[in-house]
C-alpha atoms as a PDB file:
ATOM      1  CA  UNK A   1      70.429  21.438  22.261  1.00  0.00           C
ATOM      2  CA  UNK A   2      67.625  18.967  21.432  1.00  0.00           C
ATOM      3  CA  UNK A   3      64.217  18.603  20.089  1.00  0.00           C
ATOM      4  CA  UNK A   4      61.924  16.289  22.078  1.00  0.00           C
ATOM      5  CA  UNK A   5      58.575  14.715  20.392  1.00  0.00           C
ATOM      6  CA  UNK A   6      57.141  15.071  23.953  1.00  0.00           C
ATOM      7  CA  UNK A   7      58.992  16.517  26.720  1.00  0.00           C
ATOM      8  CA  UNK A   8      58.809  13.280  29.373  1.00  0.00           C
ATOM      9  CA  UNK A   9      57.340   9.832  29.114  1.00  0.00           C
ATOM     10  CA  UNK A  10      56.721   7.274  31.491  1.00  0.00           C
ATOM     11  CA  UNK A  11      58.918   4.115  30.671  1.00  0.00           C
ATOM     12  CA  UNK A  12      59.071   1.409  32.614  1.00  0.00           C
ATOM     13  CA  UNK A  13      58.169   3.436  36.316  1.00  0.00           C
ATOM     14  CA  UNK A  14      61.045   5.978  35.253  1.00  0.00           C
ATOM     15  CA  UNK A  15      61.062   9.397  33.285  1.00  0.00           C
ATOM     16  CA  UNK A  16      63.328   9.359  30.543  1.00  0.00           C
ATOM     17  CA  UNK A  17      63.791  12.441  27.598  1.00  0.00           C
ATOM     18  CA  UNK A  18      63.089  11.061  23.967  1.00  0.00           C
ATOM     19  CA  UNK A  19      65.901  13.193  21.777  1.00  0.00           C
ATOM     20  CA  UNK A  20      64.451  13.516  18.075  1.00  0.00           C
ATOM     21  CA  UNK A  21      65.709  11.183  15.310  1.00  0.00           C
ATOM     22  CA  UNK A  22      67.183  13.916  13.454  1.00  0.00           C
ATOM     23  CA  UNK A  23      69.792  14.926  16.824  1.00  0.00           C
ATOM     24  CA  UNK A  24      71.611  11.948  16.751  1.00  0.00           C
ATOM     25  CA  UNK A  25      73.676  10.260  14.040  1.00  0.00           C
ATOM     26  CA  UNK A  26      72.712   7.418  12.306  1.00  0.00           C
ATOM     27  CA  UNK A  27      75.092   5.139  12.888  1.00  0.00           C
ATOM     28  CA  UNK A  28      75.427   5.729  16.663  1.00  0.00           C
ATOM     29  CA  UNK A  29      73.963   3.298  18.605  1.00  0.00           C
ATOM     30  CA  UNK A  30      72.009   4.329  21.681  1.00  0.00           C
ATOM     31  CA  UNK A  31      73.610   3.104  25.183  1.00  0.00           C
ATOM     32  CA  UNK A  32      70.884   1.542  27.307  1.00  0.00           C
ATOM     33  CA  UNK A  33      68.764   3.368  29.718  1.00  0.00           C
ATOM     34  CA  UNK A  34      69.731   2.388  33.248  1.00  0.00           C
ATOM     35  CA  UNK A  35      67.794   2.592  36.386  1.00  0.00           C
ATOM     36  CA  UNK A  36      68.859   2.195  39.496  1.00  0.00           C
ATOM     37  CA  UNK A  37      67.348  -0.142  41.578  1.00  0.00           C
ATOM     38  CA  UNK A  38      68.608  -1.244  45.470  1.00  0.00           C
ATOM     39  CA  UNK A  39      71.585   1.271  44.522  1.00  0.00           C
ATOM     40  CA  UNK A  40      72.379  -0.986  41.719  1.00  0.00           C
ATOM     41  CA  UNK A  41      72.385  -0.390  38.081  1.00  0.00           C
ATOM     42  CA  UNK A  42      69.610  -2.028  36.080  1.00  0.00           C
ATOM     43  CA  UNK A  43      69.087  -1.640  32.527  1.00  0.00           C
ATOM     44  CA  UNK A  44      65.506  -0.369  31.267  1.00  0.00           C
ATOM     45  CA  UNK A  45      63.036  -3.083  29.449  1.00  0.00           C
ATOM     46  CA  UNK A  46      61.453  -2.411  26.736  1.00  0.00           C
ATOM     47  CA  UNK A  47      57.213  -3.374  27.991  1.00  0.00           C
ATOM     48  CA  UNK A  48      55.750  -6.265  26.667  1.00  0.00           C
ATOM     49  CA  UNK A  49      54.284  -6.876  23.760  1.00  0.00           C
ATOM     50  CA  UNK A  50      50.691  -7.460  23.752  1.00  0.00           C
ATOM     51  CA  UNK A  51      49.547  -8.596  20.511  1.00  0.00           C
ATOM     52  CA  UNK A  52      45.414  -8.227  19.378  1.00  0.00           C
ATOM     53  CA  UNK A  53      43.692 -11.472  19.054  1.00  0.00           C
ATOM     54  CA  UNK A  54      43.373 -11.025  14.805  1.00  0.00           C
ATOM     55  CA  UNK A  55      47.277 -10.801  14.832  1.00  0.00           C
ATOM     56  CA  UNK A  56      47.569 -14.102  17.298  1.00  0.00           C
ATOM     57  CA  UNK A  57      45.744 -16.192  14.906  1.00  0.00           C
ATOM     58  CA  UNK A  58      47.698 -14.906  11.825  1.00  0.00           C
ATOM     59  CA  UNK A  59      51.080 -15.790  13.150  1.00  0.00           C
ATOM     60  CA  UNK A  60      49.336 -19.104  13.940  1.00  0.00           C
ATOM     61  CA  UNK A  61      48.218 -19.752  10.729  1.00  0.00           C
ATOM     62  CA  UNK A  62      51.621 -18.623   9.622  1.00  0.00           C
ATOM     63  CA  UNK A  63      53.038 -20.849  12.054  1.00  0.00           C
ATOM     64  CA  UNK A  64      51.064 -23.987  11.385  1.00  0.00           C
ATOM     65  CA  UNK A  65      52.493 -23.058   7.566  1.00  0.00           C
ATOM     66  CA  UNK A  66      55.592 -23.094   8.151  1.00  0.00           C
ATOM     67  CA  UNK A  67      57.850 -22.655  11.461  1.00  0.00           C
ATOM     68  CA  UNK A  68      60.546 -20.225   9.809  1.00  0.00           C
ATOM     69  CA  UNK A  69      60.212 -17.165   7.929  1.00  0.00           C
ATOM     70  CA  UNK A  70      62.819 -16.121   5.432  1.00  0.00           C
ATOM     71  CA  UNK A  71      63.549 -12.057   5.926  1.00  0.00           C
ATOM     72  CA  UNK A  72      61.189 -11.014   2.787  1.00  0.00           C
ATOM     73  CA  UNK A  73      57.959 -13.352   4.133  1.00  0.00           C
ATOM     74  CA  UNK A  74      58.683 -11.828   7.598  1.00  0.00           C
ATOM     75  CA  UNK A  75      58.641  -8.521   6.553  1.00  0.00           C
ATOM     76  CA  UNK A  76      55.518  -9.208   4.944  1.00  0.00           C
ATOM     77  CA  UNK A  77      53.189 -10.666   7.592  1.00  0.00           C
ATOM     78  CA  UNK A  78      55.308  -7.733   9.947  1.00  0.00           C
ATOM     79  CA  UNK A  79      53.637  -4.903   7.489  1.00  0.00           C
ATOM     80  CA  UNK A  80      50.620  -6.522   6.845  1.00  0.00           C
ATOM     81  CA  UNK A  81      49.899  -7.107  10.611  1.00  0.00           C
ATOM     82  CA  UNK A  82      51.293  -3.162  11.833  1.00  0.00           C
ATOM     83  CA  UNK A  83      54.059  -5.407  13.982  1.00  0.00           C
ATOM     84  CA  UNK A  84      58.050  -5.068  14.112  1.00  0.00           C
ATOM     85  CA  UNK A  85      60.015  -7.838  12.243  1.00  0.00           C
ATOM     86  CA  UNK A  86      61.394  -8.225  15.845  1.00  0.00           C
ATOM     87  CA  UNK A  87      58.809  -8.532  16.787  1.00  0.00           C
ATOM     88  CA  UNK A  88      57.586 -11.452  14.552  1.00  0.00           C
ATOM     89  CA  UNK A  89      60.971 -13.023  14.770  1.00  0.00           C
ATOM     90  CA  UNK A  90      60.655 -13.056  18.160  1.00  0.00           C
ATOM     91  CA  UNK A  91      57.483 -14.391  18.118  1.00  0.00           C
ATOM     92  CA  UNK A  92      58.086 -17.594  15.943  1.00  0.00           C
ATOM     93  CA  UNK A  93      61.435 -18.061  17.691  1.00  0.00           C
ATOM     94  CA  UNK A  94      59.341 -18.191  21.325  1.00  0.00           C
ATOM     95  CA  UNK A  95      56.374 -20.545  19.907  1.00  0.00           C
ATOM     96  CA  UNK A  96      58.996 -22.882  18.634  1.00  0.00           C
ATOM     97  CA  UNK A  97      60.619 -23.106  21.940  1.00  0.00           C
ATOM     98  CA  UNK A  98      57.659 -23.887  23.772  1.00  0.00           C
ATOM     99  CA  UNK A  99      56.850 -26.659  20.832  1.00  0.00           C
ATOM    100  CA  UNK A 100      60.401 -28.073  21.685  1.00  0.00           C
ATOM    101  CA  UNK A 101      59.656 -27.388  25.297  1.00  0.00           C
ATOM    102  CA  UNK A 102      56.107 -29.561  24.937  1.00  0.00           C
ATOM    103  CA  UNK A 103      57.770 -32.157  23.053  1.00  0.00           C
ATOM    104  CA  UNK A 104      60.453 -33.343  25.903  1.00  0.00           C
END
């Protein structure tokens, strides 16, 4: 038996049930959601991130600071600007690619 937050939402073109936190163990890790697609198997992605113009030019400032965060400064500018630390992480690790990328 579970609890959903909302019975359906739309993810990625495909209606998925969200079980609540307090169903599933903690330490289980939750397999993929898979579509299919052509009749094959493809795995669900999470949508982009879109980030607000105020929180582009504070990882740029952060970034012009310094190019890598240690775990407590990234937690930081993640809670001070409502983001994920993935989502910072991933972030810094894409702008210094496309540094590297502009360099060659």
């Amino acid at each position: 038996d579970y609890s959903y937050a909302s019975p359906y939402h739309q993810y990625g073109g495909a209606y998925n049930r969200v079980p609540s936190a307090a169903s599933q163990p903690e330490k289980e890790v939750a397999e993929p959601e898979v579509r299919m697609v052509n009749g094959k198997p493809k795995k669900v992605r999470k949508p982009r991130t879109i980030y607000s113009s105020f929180q582009l030019a504070a990882l740029q400032r952060r970034f012009q600071k310094t190019q890598y965060l240690a775990l407590p400064e990234r937690a930081e500018l993640a809670a001070s600007l409502g983001l994920t630390q993935t989502q910072v992480k991933i972030w810094f690790q894409n702008k210094r690619s496309k540094i590297k990328k502009i360099m060659k």
